[in-house]
PDB file of N, CA and C in Angstrom:
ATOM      1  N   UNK A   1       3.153   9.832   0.802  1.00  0.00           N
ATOM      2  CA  UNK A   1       4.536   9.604   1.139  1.00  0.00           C
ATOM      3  C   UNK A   1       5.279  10.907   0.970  1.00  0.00           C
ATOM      4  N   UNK A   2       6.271  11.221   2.109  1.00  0.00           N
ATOM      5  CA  UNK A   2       6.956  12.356   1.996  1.00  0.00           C
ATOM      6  C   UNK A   2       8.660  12.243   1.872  1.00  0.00           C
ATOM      7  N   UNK A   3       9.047  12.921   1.282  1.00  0.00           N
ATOM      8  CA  UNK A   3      10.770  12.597   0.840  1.00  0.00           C
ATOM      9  C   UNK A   3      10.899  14.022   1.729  1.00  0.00           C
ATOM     10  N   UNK A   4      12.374  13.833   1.851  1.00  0.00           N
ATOM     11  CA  UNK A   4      13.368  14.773   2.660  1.00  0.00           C
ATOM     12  C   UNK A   4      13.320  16.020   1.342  1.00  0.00           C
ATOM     13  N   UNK A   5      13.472  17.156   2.299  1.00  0.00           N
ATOM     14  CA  UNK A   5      13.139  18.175   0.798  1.00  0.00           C
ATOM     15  C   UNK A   5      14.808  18.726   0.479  1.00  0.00           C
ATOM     16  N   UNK A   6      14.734  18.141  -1.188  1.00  0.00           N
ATOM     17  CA  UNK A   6      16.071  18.224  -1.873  1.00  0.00           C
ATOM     18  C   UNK A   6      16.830  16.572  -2.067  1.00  0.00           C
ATOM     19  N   UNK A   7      15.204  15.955  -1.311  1.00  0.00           N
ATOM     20  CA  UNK A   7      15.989  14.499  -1.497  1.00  0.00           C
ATOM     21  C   UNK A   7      15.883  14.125  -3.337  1.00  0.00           C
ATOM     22  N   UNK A   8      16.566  13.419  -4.239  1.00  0.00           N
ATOM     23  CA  UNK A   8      15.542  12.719  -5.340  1.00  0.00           C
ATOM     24  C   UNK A   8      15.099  11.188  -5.397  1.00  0.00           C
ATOM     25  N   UNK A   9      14.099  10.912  -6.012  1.00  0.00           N
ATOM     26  CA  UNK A   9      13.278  10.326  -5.871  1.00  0.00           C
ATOM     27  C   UNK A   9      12.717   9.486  -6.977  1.00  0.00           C
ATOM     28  N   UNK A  10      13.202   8.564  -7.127  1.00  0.00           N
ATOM     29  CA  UNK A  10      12.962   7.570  -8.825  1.00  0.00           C
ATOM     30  C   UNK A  10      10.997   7.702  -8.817  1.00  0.00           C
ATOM     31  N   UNK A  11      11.128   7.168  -9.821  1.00  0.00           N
ATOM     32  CA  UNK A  11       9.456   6.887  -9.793  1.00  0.00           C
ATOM     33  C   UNK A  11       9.056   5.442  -8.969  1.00  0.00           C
ATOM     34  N   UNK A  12       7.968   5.567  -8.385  1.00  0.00           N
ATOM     35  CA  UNK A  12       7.261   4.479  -8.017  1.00  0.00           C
ATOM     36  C   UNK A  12       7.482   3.242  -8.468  1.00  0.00           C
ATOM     37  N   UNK A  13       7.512   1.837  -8.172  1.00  0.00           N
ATOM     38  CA  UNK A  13       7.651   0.827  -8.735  1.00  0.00           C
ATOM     39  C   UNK A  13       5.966   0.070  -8.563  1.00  0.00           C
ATOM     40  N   UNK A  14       5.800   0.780  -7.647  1.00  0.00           N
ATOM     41  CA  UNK A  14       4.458   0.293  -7.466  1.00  0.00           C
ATOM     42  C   UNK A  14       3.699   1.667  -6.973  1.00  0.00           C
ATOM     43  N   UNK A  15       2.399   1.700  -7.273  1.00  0.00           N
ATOM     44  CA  UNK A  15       1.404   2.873  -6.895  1.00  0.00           C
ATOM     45  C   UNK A  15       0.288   2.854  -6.545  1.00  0.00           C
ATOM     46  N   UNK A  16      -0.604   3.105  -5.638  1.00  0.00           N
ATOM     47  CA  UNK A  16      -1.892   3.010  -6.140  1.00  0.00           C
ATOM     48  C   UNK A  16      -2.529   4.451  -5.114  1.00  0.00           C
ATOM     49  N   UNK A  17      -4.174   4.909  -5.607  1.00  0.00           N
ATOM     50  CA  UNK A  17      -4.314   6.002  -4.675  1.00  0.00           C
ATOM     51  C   UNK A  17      -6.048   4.992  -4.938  1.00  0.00           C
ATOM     52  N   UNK A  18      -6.293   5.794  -3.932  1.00  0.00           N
ATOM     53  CA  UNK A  18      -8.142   5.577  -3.883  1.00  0.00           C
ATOM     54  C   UNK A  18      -8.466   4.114  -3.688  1.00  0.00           C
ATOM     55  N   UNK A  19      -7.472   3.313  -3.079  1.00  0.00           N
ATOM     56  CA  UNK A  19      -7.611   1.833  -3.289  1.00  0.00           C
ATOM     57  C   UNK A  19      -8.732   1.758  -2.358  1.00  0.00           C
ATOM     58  N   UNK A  20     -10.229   0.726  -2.690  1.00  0.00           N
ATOM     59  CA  UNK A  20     -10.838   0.143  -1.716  1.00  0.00           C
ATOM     60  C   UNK A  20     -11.448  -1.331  -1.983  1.00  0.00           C
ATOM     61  N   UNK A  21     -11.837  -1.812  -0.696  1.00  0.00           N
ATOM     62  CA  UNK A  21     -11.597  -3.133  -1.032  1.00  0.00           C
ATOM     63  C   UNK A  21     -12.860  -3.767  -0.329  1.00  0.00           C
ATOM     64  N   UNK A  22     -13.621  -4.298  -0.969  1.00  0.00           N
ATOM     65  CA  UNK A  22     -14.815  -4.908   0.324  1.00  0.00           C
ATOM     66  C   UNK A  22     -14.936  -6.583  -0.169  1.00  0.00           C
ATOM     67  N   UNK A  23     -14.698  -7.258   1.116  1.00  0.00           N
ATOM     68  CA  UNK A  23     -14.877  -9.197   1.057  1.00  0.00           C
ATOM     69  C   UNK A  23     -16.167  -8.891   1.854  1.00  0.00           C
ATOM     70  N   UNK A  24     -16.464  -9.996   1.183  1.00  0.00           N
ATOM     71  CA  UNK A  24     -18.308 -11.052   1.877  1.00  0.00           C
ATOM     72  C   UNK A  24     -18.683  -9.686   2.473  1.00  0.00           C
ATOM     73  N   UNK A  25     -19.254  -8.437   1.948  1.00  0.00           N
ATOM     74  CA  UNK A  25     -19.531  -7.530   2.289  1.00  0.00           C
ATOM     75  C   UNK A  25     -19.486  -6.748   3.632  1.00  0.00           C
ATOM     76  N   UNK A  26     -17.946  -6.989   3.984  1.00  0.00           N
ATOM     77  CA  UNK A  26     -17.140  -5.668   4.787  1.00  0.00           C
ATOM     78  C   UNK A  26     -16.104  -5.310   3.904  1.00  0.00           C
ATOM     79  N   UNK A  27     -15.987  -3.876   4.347  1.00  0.00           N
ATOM     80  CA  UNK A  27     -14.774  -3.414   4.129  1.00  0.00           C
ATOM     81  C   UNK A  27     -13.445  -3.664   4.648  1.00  0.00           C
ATOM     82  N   UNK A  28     -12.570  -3.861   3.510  1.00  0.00           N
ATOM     83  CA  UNK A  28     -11.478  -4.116   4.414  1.00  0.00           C
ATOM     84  C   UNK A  28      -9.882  -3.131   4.034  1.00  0.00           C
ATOM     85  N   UNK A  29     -10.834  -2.412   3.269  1.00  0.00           N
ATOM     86  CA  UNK A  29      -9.730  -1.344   2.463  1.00  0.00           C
ATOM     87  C   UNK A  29     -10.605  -0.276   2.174  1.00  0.00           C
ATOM     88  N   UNK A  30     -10.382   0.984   2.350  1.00  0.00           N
ATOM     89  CA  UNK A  30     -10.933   2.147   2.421  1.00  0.00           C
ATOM     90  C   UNK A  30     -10.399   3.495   2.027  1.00  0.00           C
ATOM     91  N   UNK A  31     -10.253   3.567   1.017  1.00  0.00           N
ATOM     92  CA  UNK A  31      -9.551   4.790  -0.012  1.00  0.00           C
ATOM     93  C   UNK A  31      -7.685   4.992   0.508  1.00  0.00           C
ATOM     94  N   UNK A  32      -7.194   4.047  -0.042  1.00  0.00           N
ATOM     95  CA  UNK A  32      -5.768   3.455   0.861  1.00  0.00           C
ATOM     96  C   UNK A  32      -5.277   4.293  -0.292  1.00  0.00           C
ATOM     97  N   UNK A  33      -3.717   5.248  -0.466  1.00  0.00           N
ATOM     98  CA  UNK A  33      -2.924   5.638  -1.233  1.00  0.00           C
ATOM     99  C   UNK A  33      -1.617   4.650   0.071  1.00  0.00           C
ATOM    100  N   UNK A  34      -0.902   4.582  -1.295  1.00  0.00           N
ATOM    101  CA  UNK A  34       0.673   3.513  -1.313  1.00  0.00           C
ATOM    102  C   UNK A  34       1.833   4.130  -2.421  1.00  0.00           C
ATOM    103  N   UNK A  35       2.700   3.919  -2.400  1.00  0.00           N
ATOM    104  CA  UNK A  35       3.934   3.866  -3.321  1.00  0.00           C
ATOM    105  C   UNK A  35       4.993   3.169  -2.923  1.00  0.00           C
ATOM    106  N   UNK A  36       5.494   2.071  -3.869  1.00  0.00           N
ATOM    107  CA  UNK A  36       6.912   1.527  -3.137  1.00  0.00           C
ATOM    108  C   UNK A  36       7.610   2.400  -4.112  1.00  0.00           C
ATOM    109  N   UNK A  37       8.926   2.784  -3.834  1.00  0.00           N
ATOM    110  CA  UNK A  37      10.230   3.170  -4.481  1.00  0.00           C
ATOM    111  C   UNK A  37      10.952   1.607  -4.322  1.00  0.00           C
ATOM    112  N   UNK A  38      12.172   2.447  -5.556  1.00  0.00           N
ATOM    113  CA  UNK A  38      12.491   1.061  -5.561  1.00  0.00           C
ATOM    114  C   UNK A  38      13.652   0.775  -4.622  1.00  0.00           C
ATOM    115  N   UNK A  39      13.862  -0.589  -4.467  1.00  0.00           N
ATOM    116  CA  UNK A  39      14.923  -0.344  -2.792  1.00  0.00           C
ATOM    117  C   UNK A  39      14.405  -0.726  -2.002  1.00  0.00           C
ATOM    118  N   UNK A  40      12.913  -0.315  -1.822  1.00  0.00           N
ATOM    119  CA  UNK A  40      11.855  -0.112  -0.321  1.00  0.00           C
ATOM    120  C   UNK A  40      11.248  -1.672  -0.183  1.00  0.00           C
ATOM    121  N   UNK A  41      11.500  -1.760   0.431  1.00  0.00           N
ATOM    122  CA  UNK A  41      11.022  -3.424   1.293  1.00  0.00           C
ATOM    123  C   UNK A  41       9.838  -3.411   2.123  1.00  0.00           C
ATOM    124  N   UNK A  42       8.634  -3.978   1.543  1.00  0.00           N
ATOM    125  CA  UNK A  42       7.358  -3.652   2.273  1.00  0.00           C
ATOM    126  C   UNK A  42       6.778  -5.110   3.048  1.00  0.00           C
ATOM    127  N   UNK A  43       5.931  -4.877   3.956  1.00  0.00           N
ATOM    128  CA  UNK A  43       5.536  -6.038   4.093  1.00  0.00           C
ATOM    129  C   UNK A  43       4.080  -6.118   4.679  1.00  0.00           C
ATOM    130  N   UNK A  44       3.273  -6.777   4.367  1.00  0.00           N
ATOM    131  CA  UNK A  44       1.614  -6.552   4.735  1.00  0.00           C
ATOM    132  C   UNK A  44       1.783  -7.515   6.095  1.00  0.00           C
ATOM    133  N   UNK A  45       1.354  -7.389   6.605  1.00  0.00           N
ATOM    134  CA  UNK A  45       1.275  -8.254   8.189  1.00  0.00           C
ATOM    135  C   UNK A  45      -0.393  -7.957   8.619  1.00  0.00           C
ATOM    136  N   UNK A  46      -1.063  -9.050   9.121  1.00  0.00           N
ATOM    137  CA  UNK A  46      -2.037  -9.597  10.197  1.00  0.00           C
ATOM    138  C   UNK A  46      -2.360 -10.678  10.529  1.00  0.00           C
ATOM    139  N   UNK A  47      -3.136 -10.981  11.355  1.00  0.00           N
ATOM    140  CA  UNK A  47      -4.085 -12.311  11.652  1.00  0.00           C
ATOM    141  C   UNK A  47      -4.022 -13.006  10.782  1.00  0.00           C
ATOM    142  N   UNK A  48      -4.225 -14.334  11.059  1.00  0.00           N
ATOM    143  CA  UNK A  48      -4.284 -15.297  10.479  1.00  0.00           C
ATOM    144  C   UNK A  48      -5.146 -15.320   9.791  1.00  0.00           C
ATOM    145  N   UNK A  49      -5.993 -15.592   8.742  1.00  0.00           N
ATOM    146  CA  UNK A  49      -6.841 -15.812   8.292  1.00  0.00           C
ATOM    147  C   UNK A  49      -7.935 -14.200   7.848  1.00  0.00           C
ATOM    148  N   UNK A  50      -7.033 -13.307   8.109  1.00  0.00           N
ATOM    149  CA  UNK A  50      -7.489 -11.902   7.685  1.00  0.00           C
ATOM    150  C   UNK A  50      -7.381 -11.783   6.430  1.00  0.00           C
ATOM    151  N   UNK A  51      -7.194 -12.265   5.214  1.00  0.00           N
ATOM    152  CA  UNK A  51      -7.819 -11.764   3.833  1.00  0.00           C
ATOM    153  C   UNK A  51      -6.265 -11.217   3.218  1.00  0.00           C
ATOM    154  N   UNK A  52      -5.089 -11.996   3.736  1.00  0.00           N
ATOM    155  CA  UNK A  52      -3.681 -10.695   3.367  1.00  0.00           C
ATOM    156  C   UNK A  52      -3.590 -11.638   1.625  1.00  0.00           C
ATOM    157  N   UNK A  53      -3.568 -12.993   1.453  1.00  0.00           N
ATOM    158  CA  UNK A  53      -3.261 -13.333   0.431  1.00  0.00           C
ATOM    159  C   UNK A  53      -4.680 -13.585  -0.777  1.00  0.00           C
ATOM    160  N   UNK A  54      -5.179 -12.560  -0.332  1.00  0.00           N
ATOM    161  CA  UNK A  54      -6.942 -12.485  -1.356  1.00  0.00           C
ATOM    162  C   UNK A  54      -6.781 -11.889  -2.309  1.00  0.00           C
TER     163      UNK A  54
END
C-alpha cells in the first residue's frame, strides 16, 4: 500500500504480509500482503460458493 508522499498515516488496524491459503488442496491465497487503515472500508467479493466465509 502506498500513501501520498507527506500524507500521515495511523497504524494499520488490520495487517497481514506472506498470507497463503490452500482448501481441499488448491490454492486459493498465495503470498497476499493487506493493510486496512482505519476509516478504510474493505470488502472481499466472489462467486458463490468460492471459500469467502472459510
Amino acid at each position: 500500500m502506498n500513501h501520498a508522499p507527506g500524507s500521515q498515516s495511523a497504524a494499520p488496524i488490520i495487517e497481514a504480509a506472506g498470507l497463503s491459503l490452500t482448501l481441499r488442496g488448491q490454492a486459493v491465497l498465495s503470498d497476499i500482503d493487506f493493510a486496512v487503515q482505519p476509516g478504510e472500508t474493505v470488502a472481499l467479493i466472489g462467486e458463490s460458493g468460492c471459500g469467502k466465509t472459510v
